[in-house]
Protein backbone atom coordinates (compact mmCIF):
# COMPACT_ATOMS: atom_id res chain seq x y z
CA UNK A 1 -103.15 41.13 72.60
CA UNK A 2 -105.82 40.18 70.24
CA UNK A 3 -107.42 36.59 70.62
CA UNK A 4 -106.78 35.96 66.87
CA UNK A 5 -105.18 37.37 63.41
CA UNK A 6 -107.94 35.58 61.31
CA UNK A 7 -109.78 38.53 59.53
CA UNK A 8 -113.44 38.67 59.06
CA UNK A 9 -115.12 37.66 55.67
CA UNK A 10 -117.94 39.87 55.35
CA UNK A 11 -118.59 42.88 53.92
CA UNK A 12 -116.91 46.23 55.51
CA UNK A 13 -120.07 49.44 55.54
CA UNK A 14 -118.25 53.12 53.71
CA UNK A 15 -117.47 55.96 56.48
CA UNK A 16 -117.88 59.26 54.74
CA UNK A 17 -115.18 61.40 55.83
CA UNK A 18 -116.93 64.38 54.66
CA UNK A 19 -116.92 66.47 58.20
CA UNK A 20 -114.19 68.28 59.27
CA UNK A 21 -112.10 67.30 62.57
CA UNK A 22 -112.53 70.03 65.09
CA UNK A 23 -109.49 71.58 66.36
CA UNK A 24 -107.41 70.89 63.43
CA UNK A 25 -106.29 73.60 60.43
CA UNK A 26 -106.81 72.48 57.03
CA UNK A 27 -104.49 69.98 54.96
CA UNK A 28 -103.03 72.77 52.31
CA UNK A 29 -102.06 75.04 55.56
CA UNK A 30 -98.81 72.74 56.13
CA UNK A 31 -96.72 72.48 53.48
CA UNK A 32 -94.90 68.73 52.35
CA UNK A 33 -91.76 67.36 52.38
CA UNK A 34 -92.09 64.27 50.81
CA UNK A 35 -95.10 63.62 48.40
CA UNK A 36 -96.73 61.11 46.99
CA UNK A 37 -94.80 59.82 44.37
CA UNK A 38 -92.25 59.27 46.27
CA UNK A 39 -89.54 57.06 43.97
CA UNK A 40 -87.16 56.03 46.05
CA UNK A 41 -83.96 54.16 44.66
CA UNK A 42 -83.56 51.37 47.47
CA UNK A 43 -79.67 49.89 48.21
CA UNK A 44 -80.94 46.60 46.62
CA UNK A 45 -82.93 43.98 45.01
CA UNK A 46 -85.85 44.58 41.95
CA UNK A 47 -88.53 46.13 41.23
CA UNK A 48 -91.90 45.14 39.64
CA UNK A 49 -91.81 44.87 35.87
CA UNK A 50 -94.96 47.07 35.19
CA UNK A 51 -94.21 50.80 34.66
CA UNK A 52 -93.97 53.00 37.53
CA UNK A 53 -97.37 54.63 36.80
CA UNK A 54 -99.01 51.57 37.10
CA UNK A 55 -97.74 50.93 40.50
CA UNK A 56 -98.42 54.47 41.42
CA UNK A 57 -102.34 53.61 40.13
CA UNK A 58 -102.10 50.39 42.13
CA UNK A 59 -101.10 52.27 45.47
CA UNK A 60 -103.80 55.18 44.84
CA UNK A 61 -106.80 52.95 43.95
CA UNK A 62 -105.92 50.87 46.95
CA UNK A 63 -105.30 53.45 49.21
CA UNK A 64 -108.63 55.12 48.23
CA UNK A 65 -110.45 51.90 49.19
CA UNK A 66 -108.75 51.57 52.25
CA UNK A 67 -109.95 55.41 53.18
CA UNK A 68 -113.02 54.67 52.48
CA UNK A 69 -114.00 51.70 53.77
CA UNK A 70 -111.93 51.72 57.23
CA UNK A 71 -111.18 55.23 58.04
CA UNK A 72 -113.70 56.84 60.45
CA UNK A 73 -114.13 59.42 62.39
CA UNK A 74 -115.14 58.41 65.93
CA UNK A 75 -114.60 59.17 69.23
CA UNK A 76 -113.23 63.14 69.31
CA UNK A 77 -110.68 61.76 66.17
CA UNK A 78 -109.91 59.38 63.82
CA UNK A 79 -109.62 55.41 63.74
CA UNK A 80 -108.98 52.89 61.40
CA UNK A 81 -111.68 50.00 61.95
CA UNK A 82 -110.29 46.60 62.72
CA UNK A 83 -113.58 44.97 61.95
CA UNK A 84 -113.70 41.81 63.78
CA UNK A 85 -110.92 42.63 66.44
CA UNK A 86 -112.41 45.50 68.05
CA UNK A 87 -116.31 46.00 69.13
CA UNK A 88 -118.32 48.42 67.40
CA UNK A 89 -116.63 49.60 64.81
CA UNK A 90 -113.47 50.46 67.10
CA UNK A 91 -109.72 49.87 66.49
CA UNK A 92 -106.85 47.87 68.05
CA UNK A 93 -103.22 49.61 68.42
CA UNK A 94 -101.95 47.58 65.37
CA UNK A 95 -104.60 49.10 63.02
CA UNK A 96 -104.11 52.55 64.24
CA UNK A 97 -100.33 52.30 63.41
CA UNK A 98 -100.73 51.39 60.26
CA UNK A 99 -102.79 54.12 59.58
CA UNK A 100 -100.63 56.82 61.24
CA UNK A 101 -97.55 54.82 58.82
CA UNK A 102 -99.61 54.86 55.63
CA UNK A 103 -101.36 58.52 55.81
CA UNK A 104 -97.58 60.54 56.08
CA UNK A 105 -96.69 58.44 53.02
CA UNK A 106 -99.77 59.64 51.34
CA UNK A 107 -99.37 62.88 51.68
CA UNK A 108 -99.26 64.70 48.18
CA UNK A 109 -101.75 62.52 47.03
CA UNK A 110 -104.31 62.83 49.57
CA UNK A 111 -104.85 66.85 50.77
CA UNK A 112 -106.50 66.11 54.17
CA UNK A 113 -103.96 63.85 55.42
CA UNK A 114 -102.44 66.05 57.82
CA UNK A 115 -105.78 66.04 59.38
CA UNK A 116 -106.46 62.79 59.62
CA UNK A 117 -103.17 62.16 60.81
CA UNK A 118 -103.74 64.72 63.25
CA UNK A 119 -106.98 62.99 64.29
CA UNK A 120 -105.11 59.69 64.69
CA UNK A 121 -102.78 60.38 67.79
CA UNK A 122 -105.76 62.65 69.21
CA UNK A 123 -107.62 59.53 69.67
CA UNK A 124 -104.46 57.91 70.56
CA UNK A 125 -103.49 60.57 73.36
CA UNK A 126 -107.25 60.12 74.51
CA UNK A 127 -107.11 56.73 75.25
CA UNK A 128 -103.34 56.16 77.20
CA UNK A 129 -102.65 53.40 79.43
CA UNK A 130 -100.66 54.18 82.55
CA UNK A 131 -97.75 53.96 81.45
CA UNK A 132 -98.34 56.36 78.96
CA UNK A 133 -99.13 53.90 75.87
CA UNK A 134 -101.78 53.52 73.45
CA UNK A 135 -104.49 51.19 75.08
CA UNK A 136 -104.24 47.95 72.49
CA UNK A 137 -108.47 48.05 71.87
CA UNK A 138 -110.81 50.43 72.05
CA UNK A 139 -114.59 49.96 71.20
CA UNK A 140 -115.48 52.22 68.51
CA UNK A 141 -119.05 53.21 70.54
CA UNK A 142 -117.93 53.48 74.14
CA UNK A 143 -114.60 54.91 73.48
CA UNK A 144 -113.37 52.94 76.31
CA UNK A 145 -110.69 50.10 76.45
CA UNK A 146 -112.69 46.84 75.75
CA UNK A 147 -110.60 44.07 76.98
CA UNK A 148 -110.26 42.74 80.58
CA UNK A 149 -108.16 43.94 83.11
CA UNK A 150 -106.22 46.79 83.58
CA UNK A 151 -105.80 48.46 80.00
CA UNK A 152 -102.26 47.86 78.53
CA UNK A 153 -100.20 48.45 75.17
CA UNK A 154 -99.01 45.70 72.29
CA UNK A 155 -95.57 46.22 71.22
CA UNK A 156 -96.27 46.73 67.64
CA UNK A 157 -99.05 49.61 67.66
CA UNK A 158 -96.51 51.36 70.40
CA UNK A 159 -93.78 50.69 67.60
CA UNK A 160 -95.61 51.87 64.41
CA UNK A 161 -97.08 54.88 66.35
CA UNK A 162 -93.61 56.58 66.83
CA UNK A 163 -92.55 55.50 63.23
CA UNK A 164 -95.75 57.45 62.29
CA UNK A 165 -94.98 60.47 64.64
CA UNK A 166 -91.31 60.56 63.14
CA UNK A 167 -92.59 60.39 59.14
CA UNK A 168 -95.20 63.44 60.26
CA UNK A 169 -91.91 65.28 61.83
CA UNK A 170 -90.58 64.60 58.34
CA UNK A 171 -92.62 65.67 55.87
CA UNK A 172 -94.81 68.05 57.89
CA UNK A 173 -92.77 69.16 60.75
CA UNK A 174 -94.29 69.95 64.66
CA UNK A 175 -94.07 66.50 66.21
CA UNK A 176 -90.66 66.61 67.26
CA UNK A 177 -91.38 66.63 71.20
CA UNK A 178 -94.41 64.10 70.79
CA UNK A 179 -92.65 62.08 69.12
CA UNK A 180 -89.71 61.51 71.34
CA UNK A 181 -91.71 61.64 74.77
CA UNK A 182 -93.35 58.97 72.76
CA UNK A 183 -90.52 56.76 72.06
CA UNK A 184 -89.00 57.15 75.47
CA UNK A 185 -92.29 55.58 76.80
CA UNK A 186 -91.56 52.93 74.41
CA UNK A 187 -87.40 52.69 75.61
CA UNK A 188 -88.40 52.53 79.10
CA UNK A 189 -91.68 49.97 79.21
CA UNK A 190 -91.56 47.74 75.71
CA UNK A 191 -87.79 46.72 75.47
CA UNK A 192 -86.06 45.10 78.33
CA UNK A 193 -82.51 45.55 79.59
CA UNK A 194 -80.82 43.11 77.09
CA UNK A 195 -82.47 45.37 74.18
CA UNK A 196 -85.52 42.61 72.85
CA UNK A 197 -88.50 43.80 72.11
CA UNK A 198 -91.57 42.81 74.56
CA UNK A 199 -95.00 42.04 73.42
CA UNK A 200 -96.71 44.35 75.53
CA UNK A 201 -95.69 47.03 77.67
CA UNK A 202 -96.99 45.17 81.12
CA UNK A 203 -95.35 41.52 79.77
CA UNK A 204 -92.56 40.01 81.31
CA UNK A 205 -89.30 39.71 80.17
CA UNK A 206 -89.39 36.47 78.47
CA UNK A 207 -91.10 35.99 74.94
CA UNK A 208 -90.71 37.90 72.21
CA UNK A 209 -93.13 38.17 68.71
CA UNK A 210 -90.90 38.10 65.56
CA UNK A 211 -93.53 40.19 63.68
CA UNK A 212 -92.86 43.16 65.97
CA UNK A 213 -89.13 43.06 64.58
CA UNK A 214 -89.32 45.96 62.33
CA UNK A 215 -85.46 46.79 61.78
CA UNK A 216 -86.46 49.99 59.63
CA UNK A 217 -88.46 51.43 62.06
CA UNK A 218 -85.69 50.41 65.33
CA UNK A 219 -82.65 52.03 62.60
CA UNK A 220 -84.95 55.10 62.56
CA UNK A 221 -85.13 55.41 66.11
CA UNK A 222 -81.86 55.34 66.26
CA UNK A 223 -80.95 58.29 64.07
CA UNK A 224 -84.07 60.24 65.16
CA UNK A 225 -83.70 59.57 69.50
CA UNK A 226 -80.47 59.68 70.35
CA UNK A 227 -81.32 59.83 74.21
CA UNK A 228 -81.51 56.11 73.87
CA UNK A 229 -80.07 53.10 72.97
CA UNK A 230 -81.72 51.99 70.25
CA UNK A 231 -78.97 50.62 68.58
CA UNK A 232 -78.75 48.09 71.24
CA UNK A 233 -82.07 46.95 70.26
CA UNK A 234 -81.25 46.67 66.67
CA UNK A 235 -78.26 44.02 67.31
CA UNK A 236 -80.45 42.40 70.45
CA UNK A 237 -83.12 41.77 67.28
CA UNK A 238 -80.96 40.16 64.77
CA UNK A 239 -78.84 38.05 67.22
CA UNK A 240 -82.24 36.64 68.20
CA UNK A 241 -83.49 35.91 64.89
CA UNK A 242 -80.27 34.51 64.09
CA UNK A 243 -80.05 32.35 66.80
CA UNK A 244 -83.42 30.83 66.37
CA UNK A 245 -83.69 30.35 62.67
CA UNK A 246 -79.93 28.75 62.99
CA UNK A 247 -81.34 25.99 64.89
CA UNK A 248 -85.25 25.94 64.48
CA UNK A 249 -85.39 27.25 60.68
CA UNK A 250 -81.75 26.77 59.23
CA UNK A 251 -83.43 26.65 55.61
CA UNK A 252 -86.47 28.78 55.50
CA UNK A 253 -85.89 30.97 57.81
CA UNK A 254 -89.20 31.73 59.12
CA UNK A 255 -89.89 32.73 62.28
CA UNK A 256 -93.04 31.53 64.76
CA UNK A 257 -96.01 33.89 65.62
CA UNK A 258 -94.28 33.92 69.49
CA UNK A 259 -90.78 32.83 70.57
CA UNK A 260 -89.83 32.24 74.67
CA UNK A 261 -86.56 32.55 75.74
CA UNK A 262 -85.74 35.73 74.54
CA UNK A 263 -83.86 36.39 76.92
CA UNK A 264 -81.57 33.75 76.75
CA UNK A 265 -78.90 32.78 74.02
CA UNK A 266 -81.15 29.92 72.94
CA UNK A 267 -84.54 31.45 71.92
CA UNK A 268 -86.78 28.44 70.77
CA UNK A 269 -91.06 28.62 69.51
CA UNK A 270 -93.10 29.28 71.89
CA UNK A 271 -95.65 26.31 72.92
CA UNK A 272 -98.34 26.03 70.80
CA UNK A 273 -101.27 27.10 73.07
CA UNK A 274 -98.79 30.22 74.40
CA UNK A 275 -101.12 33.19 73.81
CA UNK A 276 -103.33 32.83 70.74
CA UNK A 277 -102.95 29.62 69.43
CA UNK A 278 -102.77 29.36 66.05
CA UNK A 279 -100.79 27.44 66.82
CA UNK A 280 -98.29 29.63 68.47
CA UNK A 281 -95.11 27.75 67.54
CA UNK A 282 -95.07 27.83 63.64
CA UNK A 283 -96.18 31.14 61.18
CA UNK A 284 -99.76 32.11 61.74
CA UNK A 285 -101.36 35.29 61.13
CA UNK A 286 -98.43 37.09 63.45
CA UNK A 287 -95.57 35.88 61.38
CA UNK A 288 -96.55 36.14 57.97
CA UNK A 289 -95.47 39.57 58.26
CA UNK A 290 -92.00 38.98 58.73
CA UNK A 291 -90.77 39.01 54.93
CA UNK A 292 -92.40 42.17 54.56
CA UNK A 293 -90.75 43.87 57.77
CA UNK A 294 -86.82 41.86 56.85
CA UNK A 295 -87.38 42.54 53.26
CA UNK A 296 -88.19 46.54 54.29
CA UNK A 297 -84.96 46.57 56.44
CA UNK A 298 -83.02 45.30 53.50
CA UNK A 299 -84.55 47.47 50.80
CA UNK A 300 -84.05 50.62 52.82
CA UNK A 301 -81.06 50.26 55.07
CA UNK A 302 -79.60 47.19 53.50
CA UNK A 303 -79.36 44.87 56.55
CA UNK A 304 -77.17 41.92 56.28
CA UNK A 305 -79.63 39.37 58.74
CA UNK A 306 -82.87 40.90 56.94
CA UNK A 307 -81.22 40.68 53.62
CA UNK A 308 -80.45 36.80 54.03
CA UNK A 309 -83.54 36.53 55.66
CA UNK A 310 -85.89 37.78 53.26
CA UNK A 311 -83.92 35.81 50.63
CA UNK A 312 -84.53 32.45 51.86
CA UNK A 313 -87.96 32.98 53.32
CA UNK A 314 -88.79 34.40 49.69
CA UNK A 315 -86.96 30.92 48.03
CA UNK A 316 -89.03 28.74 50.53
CA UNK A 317 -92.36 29.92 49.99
CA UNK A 318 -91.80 29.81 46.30
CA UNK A 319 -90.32 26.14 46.13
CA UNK A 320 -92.95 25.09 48.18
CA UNK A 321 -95.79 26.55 46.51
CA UNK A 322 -94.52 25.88 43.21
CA UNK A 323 -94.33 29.52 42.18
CA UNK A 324 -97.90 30.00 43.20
CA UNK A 325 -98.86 33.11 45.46
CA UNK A 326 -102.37 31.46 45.93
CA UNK A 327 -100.61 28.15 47.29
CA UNK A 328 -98.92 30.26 50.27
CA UNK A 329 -101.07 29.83 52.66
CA UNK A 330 -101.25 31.75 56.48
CA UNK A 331 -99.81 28.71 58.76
CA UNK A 332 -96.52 27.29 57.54
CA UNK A 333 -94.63 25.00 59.48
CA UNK A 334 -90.99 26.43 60.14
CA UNK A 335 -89.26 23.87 57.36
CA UNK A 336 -91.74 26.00 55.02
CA UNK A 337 -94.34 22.95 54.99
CA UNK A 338 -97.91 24.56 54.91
CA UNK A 339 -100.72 23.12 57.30
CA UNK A 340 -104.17 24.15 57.66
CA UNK A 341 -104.64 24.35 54.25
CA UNK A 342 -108.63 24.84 54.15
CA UNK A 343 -107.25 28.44 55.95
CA UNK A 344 -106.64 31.13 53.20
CA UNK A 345 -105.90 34.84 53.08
CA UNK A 346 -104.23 37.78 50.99
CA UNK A 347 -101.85 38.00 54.00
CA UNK A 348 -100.00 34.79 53.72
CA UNK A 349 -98.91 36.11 49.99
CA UNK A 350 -98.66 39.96 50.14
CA UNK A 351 -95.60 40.31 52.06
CA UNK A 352 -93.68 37.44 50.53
CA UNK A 353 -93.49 40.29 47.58
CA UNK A 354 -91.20 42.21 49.37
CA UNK A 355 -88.86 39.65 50.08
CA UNK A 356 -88.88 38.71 46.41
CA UNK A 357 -87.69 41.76 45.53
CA UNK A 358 -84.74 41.71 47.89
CA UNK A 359 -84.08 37.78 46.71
CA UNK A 360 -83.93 39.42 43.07
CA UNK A 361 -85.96 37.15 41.64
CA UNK A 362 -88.10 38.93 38.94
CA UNK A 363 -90.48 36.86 37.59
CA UNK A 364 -91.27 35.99 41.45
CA UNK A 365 -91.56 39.42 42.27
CA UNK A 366 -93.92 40.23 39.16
CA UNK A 367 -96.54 37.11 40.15
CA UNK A 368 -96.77 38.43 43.42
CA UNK A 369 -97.44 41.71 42.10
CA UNK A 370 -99.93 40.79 40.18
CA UNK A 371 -101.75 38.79 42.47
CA UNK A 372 -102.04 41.76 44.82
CA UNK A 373 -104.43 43.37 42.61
CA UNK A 374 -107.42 41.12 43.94
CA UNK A 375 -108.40 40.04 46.90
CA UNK A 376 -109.82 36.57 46.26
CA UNK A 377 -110.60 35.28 50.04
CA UNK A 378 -112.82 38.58 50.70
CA UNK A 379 -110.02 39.46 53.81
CA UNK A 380 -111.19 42.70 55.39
CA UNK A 381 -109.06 44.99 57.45
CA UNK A 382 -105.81 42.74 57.79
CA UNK A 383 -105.54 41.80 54.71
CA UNK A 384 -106.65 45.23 53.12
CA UNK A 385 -104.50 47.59 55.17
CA UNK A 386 -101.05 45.22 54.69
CA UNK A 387 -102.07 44.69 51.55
CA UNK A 388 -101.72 49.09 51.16
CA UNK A 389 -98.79 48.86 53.29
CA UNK A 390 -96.78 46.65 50.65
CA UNK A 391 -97.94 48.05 47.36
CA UNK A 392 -96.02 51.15 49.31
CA UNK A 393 -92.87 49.65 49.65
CA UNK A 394 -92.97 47.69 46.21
CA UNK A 395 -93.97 50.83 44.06
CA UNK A 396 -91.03 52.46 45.53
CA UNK A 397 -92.94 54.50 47.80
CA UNK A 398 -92.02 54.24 50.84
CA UNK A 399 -88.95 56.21 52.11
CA UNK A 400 -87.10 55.46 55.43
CA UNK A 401 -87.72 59.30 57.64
């Protein structure tokens, strides 16, 4: 898992993407299903106030900065640069899943993104753990695993990589059988027998990390794999982050970076030093993902725990930074009290967007739309590629496979 979520403030170097992956047919050969605009109608909530051409132009421009500046080709394929949390220019799991999200949804738009997406889980299939999972960090100039010990998976870049697989199934078709070898590997070594959702596939059985709990993608993998249970995983999910927000966040709702006792009836935050230490037991740079992963769940699928989730996360970070997306700040104690102040980032604000949208509150929805447009704390790769991932879902863009 990586040591920390704080992203780097310096300036990120462009990667021309000017050479052509070997091995892979050209973009226009395949045709697509679902382009770029996409429009969906979602079962709920609001939308941004500008028109939709303006978000369209928000989603492009960023999405054409993103390409630039963290998509490279490296290694036999291509990576998305995590700046400071791999060596060298490499990736971590997370980053790589993003990318293999984003580039399906950008199809239309972009003409060579079946070949970078096809140069995505190349380098993913080149660099397998043993159990058949994408190692979690790769340095960009060895090509080899760059953490210690024996090279293992995180939860969420196993997770986004089969949502990924299943959107290119979707709109390009072929990746079928990949991607359901794929999410077997995923059944059988990231969830455990009560259905929660490990943080790695060589953890034990224990804690759980609330920002892996994307409900879209588990509802998808439950349509798509029918082989297994995902449905189980779905319900073990929401009892969990019912039972711990009933009694650790009855107001706010939020959720900490880790949580122990998952497998137990009476989850609780995980100690503060657990794993990455943040602190671990309040929202850090894990957590403040979770209104944008209940808030998808309720805009696509309509889920009643990420519904009332996302609507009282989205009411507590607005009361408590008086309507201010530049006052939400990355730790936030779990009554919705910020700490660490002198800490800022895109992140902490982004997300909260998509939960606005599900709480219906427009005018809170349009500030945090606006603010998106800049990027005040100079976040790199974090902040940059969630930032992408949201103006997605808020423009409307982003369909469920």
């Amino acid at each position: 898992m990586p040591a920390s979520r704080k992203v780097a403030l310096f300036a990120a170097a462009s990667v021309s993407l000017t050479a052509a992956l070997v091995g892979a047919g050209p973009a226009t050969a395949a045709s697509v299903a679902r382009p770029f605009p996409a429009h969906v109608t979602y079962q709920t909530g609001v939308r941004p106030s500008v028109s939709q051409a303006e978000q369209d132009a928000a989603v492009k421009k960023q999405y054409d900065s993103w390409k630039k500046t963290y998509l490279r080709q490296a290694c036999g394929g291509y990576l998305v640069w995590a700046t400071d949390d791999a060596p060298n220019k490499g990736t971590v799991s997370e980053a790589q899943g993003y990318g293999m999200n984003i580039v399906p949804l950008m199809a239309g738009y972009d003409d060579q993104a079946k070949t970078i997406f096809d140069g995505m889980w190349k380098f993913v299939q080149d660099h397998r753990d043993s159990k058949g999972l994408f190692q979690w960090v790769i340095d960009g100039k060895t090509c080899k695993y760059s953490d210690g010990g024996t090279p293992d998976s995180a939860t969420d870049g196993d997770l986004d990589v089969g949502y990924g697989l299943i959107l290119a199934d979707k709109q390009w078709g072929g990746y079928s059988a990949a991607a359901k070898d794929w999410l077997a590997k995923v059944y059988q070594h990231d969830v455990t027998s009560d259905g929660h959702l490990k943080i790695a596939d060589d953890a034990g059985n224990d804690d759980t990390r609330p920002s892996d709990f994307m409900l879209d993608h588990l509802r998808a993998f439950a349509k798509y794999d029918t082989a297994h249970d995902w449905n189980k995983v779905v319900t073990r999910t929401e009892q969990l982050i019912t039972q711990f927000t009933a009694k650790y966040s009855p107001n706010a709702n939020l959720l900490s970076d880790f949580v122990v006792g998952a497998n137990t009836s009476s989850p609780k935050p995980a100690p503060a030093d657990h794993l990455e230490n943040q602190p671990d037991n309040i929202v850090g740079y894990n957590s403040v993902r979770v209104p944008w992963h209940m808030g998808t769940d309720a805009l696509l699928y309509g889920g009643k725990v990420a519904t009332d989730v996302a609507k009282k996360e989205s009411a507590s970070y607005k009361s408590k930074s008086g309507g201010n997306p530049a006052k939400i700040y990355p730790h936030t104690k779990l009554d919705g009290t910020p700490t660490k102040t002198s800490d800022q980032s895109e992140v902490a604000a982004n997300p909260v967007g998509v939960a606005a949208m599900v709480a219906g509150d427009q005018a809170w929805t349009d500030s945090l739309w606006k603010y998106m447009a800049g990027n005040p704390y100079d976040d790199t790769y974090y902040g940059e590629t969630i930032k992408l991932l949201v103006y997605l879902v808020m423009s409307g863009n982003y369909w469920a496979p």
